[in-house]
PDB file of N, CA and C in Angstrom:
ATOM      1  N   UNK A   1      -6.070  12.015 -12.549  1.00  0.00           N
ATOM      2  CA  UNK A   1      -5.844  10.583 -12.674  1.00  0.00           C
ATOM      3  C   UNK A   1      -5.661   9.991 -11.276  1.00  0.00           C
ATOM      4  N   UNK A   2      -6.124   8.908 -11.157  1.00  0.00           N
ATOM      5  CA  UNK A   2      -6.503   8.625  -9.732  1.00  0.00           C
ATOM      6  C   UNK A   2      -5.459   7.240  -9.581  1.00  0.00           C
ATOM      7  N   UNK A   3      -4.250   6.943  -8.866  1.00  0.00           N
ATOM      8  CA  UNK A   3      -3.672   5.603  -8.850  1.00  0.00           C
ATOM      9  C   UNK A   3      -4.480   4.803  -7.809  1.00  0.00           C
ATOM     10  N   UNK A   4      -4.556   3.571  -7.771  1.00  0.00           N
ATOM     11  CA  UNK A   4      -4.672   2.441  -6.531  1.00  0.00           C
ATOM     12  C   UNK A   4      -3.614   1.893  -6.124  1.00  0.00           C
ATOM     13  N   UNK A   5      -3.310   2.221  -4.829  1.00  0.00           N
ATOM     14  CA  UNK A   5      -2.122   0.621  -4.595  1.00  0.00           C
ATOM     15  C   UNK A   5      -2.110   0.455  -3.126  1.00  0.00           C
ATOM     16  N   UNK A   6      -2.165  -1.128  -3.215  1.00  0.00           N
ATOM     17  CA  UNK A   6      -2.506  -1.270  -1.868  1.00  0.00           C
ATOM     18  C   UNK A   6      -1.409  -1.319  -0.926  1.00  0.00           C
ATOM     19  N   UNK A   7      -1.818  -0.791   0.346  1.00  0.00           N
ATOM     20  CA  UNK A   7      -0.575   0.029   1.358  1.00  0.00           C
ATOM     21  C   UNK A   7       0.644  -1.885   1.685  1.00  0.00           C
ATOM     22  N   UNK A   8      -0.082  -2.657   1.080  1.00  0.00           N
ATOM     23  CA  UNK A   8       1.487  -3.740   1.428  1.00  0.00           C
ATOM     24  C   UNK A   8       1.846  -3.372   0.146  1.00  0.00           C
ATOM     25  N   UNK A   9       1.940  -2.996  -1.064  1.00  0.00           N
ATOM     26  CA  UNK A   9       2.911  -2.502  -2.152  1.00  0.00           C
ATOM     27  C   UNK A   9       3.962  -1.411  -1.779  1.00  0.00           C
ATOM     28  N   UNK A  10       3.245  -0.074  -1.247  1.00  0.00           N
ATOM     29  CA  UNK A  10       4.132   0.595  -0.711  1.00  0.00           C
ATOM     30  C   UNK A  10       4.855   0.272   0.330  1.00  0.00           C
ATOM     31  N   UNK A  11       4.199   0.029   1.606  1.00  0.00           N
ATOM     32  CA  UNK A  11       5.170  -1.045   2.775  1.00  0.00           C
ATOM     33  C   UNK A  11       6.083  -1.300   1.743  1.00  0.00           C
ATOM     34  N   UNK A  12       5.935  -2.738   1.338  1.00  0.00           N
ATOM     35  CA  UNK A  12       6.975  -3.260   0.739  1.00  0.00           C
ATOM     36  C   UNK A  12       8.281  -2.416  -0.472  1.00  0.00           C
ATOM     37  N   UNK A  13       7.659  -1.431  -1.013  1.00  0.00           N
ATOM     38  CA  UNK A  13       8.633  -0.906  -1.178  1.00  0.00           C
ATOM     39  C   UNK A  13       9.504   0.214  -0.871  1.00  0.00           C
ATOM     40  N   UNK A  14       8.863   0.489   0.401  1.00  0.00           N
ATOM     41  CA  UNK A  14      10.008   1.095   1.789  1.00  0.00           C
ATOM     42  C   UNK A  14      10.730   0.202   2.483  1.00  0.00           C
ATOM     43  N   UNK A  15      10.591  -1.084   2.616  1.00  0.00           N
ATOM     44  CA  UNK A  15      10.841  -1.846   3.192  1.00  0.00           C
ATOM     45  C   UNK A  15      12.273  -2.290   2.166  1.00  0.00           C
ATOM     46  N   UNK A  16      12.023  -2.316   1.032  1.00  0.00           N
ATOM     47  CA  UNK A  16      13.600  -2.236  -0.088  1.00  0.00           C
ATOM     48  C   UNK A  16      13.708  -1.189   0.046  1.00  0.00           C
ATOM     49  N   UNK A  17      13.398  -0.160  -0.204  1.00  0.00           N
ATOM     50  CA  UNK A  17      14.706   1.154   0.280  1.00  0.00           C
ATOM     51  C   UNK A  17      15.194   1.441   0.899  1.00  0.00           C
ATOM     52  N   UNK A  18      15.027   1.075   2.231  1.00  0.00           N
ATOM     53  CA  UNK A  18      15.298   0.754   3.471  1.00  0.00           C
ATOM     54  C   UNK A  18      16.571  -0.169   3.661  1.00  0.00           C
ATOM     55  N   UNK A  19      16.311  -1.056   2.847  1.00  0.00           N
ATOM     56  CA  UNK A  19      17.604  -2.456   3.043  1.00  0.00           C
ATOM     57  C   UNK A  19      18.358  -2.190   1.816  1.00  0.00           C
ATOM     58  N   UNK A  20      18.087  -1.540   0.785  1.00  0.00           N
ATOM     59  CA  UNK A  20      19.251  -1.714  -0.138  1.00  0.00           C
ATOM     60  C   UNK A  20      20.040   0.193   0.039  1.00  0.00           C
ATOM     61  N   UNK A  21      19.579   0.838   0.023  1.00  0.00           N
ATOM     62  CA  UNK A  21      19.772   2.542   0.197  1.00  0.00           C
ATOM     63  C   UNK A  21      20.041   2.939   1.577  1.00  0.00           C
ATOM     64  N   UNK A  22      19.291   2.510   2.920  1.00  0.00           N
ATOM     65  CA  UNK A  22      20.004   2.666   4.062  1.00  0.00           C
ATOM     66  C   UNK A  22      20.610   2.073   4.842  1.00  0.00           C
ATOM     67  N   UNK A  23      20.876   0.766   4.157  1.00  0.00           N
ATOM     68  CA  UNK A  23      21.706   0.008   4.589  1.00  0.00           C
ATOM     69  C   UNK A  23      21.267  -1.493   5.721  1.00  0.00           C
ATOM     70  N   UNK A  24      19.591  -1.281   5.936  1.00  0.00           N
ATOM     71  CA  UNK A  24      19.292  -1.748   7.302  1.00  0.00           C
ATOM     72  C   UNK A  24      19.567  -3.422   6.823  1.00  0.00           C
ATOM     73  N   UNK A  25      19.604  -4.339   7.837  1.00  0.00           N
ATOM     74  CA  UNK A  25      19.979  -5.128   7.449  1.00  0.00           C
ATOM     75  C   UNK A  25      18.399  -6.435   6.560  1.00  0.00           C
ATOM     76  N   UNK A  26      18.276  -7.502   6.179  1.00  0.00           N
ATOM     77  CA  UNK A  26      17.434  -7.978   5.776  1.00  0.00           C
ATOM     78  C   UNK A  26      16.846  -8.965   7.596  1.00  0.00           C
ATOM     79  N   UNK A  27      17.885  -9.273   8.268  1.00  0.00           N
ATOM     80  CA  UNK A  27      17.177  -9.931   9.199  1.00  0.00           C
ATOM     81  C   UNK A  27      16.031  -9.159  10.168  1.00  0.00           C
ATOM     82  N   UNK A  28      16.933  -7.831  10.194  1.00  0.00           N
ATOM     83  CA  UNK A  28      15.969  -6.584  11.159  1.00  0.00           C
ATOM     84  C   UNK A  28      14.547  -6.702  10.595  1.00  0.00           C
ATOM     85  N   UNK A  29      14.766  -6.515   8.941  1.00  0.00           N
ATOM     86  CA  UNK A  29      13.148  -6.570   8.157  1.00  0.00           C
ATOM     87  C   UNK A  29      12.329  -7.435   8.307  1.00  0.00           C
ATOM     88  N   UNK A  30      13.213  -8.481   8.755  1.00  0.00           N
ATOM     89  CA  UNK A  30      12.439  -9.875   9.205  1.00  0.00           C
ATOM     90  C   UNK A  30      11.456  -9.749   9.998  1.00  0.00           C
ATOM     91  N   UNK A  31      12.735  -9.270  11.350  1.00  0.00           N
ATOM     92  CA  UNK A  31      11.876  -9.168  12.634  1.00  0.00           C
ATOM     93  C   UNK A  31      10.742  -8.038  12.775  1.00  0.00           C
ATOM     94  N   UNK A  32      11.123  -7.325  11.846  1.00  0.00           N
ATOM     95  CA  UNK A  32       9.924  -6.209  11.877  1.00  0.00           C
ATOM     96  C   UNK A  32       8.515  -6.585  11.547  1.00  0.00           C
ATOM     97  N   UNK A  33       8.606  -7.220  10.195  1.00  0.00           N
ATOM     98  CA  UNK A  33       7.189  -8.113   9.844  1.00  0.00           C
ATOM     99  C   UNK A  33       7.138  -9.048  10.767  1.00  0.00           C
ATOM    100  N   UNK A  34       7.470 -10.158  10.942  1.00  0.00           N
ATOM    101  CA  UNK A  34       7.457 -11.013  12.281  1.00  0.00           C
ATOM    102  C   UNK A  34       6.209 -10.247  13.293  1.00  0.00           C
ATOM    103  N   UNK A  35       7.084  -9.071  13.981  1.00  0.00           N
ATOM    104  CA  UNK A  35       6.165  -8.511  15.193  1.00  0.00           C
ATOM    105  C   UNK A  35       4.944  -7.670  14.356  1.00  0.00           C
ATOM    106  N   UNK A  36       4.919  -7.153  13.108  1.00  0.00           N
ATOM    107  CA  UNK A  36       3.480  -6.797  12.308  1.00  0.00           C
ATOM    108  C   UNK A  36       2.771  -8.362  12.914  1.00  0.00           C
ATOM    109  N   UNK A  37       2.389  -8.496  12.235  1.00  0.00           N
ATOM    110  CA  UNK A  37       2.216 -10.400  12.494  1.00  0.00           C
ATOM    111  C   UNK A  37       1.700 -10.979  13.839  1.00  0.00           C
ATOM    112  N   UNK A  38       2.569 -10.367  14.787  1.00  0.00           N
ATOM    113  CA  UNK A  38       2.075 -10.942  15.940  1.00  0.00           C
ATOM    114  C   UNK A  38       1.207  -9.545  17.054  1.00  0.00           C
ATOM    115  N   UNK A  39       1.339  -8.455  16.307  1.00  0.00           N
ATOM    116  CA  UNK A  39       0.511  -7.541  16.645  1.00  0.00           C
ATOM    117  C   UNK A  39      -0.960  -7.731  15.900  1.00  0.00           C
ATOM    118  N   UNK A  40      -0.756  -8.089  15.087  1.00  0.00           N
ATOM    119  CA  UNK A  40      -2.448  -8.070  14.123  1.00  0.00           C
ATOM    120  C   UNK A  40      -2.998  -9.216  14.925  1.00  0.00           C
ATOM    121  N   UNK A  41      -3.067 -10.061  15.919  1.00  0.00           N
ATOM    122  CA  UNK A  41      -3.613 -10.852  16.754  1.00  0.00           C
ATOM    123  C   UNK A  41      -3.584 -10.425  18.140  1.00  0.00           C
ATOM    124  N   UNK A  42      -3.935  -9.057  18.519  1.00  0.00           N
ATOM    125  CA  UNK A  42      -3.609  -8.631  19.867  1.00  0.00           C
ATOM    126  C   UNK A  42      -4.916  -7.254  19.786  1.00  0.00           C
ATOM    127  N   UNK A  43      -5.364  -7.104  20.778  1.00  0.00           N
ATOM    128  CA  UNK A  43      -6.236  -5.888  20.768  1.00  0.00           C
ATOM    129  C   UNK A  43      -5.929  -4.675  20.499  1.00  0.00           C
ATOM    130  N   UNK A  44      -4.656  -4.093  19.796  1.00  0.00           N
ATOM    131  CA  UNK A  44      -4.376  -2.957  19.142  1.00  0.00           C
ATOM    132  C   UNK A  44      -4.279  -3.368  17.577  1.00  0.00           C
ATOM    133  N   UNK A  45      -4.822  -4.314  17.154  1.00  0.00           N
ATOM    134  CA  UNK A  45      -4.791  -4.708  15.670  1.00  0.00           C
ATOM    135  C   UNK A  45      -6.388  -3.330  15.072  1.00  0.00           C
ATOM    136  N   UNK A  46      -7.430  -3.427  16.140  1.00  0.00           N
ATOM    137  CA  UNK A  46      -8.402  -2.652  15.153  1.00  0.00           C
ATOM    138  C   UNK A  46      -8.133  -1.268  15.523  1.00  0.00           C
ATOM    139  N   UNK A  47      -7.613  -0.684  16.472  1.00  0.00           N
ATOM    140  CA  UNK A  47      -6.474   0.770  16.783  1.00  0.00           C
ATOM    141  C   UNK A  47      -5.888   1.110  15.623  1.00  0.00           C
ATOM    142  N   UNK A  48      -4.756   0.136  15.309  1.00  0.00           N
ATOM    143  CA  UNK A  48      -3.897   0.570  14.498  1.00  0.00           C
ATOM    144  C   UNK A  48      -4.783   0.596  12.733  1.00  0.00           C
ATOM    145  N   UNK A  49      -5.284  -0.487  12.583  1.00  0.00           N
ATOM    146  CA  UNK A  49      -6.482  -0.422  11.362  1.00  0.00           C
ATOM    147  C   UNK A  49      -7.144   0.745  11.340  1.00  0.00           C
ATOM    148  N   UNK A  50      -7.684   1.410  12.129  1.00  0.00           N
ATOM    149  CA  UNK A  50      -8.614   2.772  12.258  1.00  0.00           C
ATOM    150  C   UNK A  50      -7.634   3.575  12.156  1.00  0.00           C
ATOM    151  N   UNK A  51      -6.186   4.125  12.552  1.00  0.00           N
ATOM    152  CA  UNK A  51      -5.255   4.508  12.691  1.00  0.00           C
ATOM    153  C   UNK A  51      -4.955   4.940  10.883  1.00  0.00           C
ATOM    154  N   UNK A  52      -4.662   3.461  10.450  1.00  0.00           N
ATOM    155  CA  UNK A  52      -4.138   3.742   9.374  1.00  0.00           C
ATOM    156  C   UNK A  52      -4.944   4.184   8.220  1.00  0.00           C
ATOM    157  N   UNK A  53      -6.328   3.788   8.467  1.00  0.00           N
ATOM    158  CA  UNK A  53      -7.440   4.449   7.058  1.00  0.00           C
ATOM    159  C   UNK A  53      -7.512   5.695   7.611  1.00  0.00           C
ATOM    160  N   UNK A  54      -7.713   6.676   8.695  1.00  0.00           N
ATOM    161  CA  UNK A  54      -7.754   7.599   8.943  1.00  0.00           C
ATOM    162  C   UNK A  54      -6.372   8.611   7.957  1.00  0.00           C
ATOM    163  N   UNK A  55      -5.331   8.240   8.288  1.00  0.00           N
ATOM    164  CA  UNK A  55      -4.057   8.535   7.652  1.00  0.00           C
ATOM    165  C   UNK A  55      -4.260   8.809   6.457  1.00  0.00           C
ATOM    166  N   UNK A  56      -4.819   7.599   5.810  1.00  0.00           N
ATOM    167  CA  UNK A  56      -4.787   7.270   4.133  1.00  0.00           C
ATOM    168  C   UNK A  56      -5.826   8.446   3.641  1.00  0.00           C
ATOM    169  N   UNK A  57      -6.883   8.516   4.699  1.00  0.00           N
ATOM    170  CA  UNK A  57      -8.282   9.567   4.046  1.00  0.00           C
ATOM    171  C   UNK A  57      -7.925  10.440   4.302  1.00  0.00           C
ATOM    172  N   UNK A  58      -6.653  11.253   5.273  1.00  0.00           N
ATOM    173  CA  UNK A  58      -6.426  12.376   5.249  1.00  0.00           C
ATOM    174  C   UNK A  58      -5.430  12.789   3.888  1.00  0.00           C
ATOM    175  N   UNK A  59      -4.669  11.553   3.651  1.00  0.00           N
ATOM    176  CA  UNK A  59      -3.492  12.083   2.350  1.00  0.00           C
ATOM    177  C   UNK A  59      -4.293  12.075   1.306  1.00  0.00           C
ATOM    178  N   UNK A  60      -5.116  11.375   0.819  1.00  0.00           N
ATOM    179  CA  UNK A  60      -6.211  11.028  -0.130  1.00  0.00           C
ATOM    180  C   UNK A  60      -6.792  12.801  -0.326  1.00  0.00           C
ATOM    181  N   UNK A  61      -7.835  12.734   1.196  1.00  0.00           N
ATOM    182  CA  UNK A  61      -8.303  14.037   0.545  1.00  0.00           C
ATOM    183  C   UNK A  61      -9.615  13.629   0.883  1.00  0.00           C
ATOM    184  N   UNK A  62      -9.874  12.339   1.457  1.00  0.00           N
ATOM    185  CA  UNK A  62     -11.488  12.542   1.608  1.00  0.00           C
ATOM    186  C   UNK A  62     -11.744  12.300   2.751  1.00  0.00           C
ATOM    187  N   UNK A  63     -12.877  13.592   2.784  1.00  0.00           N
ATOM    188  CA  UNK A  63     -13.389  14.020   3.638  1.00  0.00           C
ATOM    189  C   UNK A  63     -14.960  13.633   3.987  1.00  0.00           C
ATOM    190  N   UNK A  64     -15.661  12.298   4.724  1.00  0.00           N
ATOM    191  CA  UNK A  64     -16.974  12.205   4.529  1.00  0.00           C
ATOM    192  C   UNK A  64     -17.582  12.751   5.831  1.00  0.00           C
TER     193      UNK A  64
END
């Protein structure tokens, strides 16, 4: 059985386990998306994009 979910679902729900289970605060989470945000307009936005499907196709399992 194969799930889909797209990686801002999970983000987002590390991002609550994070603030309610380790305590971090909600403004820190702020600033964290904030600087997501102002990195995706900077020349390590298609780095980190290649970065992260690489990641995903290695946990996935596919191999092309």
């Amino acid at each position: 059985m194969t799930v889909s979910l797209p990686l801002v679902v999970v983000l987002g729900v590390v991002a609550w386990a994070a603030i309610k289970l380790l305590g971090v605060r909600l403004w820190i989470a702020v600033v964290i998306a904030l600087f997501g945000f102002w990195v995706s307009h900077t020349f390590l936005a298609p780095v980190i994009e290649s970065g992260t499907r690489s990641g995903v196709d290695v946990v996935n399992g596919n191999h092309e």
